[in-house]
N, C-alpha and C. Protein backbone atom coordinates (compact mmCIF):
# COMPACT_ATOMS: atom_id res chain seq x y z
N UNK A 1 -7.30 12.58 1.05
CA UNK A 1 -5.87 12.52 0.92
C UNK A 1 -5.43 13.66 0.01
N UNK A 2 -4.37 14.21 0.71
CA UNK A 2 -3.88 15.52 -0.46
C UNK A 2 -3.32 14.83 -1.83
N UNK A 3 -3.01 15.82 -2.63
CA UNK A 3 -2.82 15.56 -3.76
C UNK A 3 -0.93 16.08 -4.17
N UNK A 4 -0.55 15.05 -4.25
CA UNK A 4 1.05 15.68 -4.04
C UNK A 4 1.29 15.54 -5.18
N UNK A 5 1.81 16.39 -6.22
CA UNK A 5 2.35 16.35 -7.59
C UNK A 5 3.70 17.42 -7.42
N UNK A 6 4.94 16.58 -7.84
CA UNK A 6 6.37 17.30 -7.55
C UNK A 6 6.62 18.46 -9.18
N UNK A 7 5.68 17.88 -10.18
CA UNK A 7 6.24 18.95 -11.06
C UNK A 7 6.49 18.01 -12.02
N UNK A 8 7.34 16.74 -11.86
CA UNK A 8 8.03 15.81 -12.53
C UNK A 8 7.15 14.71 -13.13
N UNK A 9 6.71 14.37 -12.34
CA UNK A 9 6.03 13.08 -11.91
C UNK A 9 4.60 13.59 -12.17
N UNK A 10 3.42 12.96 -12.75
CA UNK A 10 2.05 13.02 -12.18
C UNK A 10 1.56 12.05 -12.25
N UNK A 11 2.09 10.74 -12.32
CA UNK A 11 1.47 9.67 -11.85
C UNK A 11 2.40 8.80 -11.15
N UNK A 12 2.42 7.71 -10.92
CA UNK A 12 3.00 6.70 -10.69
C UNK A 12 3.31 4.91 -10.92
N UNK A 13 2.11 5.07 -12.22
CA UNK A 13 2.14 4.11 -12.70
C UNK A 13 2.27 3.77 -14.42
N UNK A 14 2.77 4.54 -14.77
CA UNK A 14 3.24 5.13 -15.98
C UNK A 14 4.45 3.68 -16.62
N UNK A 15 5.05 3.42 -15.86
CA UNK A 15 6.04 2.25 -16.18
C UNK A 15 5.45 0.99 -16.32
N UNK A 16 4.75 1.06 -15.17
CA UNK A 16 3.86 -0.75 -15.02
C UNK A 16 3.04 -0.53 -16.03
N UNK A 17 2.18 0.08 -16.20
CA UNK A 17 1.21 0.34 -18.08
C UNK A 17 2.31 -0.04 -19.00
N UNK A 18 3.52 0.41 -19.14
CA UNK A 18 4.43 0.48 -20.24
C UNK A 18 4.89 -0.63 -19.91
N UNK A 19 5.24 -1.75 -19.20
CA UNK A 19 5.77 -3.28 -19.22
C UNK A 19 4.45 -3.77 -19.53
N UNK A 20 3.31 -3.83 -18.69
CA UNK A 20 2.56 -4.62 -19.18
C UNK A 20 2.10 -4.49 -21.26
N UNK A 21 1.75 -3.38 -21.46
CA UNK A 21 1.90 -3.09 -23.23
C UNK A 21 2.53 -3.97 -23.78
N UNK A 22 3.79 -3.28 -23.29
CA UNK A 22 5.25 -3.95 -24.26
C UNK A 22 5.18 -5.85 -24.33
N UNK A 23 5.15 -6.00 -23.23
CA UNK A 23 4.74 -7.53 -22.88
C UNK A 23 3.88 -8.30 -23.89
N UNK A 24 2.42 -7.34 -24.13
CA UNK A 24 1.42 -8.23 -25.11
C UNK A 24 1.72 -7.86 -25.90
N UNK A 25 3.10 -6.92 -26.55
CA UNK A 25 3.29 -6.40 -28.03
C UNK A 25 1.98 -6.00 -28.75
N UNK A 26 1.87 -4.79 -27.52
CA UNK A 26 1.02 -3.69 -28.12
C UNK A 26 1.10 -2.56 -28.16
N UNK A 27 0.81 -1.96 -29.45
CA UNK A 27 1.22 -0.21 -29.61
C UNK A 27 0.44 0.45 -28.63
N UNK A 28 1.31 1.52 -28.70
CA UNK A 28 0.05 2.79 -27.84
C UNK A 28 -0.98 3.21 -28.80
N UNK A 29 -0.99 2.99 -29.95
CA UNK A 29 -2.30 3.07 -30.80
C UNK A 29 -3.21 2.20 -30.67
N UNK A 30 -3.03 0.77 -30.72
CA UNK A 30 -3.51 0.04 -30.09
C UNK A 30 -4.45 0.00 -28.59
N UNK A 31 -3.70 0.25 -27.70
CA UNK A 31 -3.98 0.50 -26.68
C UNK A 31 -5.10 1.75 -26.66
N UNK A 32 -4.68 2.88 -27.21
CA UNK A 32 -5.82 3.93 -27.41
C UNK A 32 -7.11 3.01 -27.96
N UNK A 33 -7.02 2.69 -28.98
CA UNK A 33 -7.82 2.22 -29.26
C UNK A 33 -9.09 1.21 -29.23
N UNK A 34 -7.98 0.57 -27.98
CA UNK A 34 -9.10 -0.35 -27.27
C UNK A 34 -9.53 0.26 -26.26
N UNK A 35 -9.18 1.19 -25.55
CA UNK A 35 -9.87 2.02 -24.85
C UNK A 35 -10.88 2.62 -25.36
N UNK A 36 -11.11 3.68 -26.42
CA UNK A 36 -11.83 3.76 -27.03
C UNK A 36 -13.08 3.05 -27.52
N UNK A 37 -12.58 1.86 -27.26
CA UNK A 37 -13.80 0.89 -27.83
C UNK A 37 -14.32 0.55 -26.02
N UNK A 38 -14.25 0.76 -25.29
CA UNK A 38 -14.54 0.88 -24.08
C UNK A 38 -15.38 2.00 -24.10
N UNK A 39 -15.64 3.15 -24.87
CA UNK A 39 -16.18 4.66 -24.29
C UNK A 39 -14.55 5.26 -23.36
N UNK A 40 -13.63 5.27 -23.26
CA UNK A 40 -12.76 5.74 -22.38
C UNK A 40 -11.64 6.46 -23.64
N UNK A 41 -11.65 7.58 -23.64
CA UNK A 41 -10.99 8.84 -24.87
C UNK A 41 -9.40 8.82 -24.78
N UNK A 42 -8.25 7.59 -24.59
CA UNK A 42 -7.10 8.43 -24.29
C UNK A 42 -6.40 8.54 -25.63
N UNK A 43 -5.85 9.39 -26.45
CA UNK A 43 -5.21 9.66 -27.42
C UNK A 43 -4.20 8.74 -27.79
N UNK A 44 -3.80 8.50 -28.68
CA UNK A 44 -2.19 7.83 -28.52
C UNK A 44 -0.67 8.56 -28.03
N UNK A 45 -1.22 9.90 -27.93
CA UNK A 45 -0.20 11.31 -27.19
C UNK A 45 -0.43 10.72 -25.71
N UNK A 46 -1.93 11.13 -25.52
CA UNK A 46 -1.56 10.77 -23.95
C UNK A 46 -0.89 9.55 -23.34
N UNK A 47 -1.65 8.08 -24.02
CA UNK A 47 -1.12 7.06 -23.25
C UNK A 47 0.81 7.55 -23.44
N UNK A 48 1.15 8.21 -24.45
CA UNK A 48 2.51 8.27 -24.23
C UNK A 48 3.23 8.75 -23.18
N UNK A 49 2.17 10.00 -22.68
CA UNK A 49 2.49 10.98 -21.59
C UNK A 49 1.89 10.62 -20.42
N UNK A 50 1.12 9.47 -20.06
CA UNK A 50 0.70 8.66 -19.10
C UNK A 50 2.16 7.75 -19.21
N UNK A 51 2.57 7.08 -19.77
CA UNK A 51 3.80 6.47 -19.86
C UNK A 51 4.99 6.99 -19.67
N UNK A 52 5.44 8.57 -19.56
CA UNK A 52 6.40 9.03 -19.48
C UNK A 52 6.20 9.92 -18.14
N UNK A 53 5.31 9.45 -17.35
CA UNK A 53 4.70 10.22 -16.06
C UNK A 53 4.28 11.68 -16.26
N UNK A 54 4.34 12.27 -17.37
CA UNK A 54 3.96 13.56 -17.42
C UNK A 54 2.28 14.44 -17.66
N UNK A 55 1.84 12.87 -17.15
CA UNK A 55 0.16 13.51 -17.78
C UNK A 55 -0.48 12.40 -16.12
N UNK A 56 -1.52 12.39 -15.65
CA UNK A 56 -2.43 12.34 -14.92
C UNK A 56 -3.16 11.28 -15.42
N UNK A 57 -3.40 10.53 -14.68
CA UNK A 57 -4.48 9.20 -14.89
C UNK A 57 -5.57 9.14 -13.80
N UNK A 58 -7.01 9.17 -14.64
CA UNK A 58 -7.96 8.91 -13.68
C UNK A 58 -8.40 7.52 -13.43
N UNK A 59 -8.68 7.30 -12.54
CA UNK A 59 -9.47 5.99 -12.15
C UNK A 59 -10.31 5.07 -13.13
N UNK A 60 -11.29 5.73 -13.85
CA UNK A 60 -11.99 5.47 -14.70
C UNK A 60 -11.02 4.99 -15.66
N UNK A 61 -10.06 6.09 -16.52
CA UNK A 61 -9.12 5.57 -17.06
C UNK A 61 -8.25 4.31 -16.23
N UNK A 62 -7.86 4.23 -15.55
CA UNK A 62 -6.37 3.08 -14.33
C UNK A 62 -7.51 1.85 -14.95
N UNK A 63 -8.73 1.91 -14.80
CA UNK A 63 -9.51 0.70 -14.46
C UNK A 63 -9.72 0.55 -16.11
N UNK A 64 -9.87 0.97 -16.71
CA UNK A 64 -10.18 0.44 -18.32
C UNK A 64 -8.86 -0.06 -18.79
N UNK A 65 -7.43 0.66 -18.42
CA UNK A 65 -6.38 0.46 -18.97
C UNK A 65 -5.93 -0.91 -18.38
N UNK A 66 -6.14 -1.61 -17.10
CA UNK A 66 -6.74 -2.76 -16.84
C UNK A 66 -7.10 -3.75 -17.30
N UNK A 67 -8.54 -3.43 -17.83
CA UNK A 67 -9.32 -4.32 -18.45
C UNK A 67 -8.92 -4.67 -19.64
N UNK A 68 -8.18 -3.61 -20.61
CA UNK A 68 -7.54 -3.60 -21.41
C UNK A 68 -6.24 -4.85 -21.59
N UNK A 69 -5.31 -4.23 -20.64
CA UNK A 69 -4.24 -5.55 -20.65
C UNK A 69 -4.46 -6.68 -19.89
N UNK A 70 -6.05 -6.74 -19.68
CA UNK A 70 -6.02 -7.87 -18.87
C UNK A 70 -5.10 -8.43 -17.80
N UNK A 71 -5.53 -7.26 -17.32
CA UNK A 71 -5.02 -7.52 -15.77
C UNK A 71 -5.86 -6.77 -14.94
N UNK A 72 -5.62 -7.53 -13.11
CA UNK A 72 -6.52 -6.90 -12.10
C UNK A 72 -5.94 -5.68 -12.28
N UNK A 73 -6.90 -4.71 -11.85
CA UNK A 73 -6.81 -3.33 -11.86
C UNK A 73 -5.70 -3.08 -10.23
N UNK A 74 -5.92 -4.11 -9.44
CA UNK A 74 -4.63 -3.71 -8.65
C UNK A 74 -3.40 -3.82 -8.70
N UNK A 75 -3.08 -4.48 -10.34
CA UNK A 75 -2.00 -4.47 -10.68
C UNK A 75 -1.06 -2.94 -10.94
N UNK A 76 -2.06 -2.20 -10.89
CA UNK A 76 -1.65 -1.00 -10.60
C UNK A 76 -1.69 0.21 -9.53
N UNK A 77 -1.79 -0.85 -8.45
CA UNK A 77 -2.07 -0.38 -7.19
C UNK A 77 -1.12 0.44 -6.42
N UNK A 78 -1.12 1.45 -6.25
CA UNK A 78 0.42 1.88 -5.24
C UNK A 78 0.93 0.90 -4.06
N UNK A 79 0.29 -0.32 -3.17
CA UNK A 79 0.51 -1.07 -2.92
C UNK A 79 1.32 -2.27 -3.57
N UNK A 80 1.23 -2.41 -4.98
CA UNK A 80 1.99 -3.38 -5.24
C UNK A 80 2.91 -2.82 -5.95
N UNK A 81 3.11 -1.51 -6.58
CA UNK A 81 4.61 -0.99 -6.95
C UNK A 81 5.32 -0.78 -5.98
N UNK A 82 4.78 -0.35 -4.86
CA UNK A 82 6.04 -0.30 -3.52
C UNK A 82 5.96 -1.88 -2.70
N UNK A 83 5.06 -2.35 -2.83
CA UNK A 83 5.12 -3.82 -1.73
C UNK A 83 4.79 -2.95 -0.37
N UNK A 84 3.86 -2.01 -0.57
CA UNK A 84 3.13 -1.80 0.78
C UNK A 84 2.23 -2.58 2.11
């Protein structure tokens, strides 16, 4: 599958990370941090810029950030933000 990035946007799940967070009233330091305790490196800059769509999320990362808020990892599925 190609890789379509408009410039604006580089992810698409940048919002659903940021409700689910906000929800367990947890910082993005936090959140770094339990990643981290996973082996998985995201800064507290990035999760910001993963949150503001301007940074790229890998898989490895989608699936820890997951495990993290305890939730299925298809909670961040492009299927269930559009209802595909």
């Amino acid at each position: 599958m190609a890789r379509i990035i408009d410039g604006e946007q580089m992810n698409i799940v940048g919002d659903i990370i940021r409700e689910y967070r906000t929800k367990r009233k947890m910082s993005q330091q936090l959140l770094s941090d339990r990643l981290e305790l996973l082996g998985v490196y995201v800064c507290r800059g990035s999760v910001s810029r993963i949150e503001d769509k301007s940074r790229t999320v890998t898989d490895i990362e989608l699936y820890a950030i997951a495990k993290v808020l305890d939730i299925p990892w298809q909670e961040l599925s492009p299927e269930k933000q559009f209802n595909l």
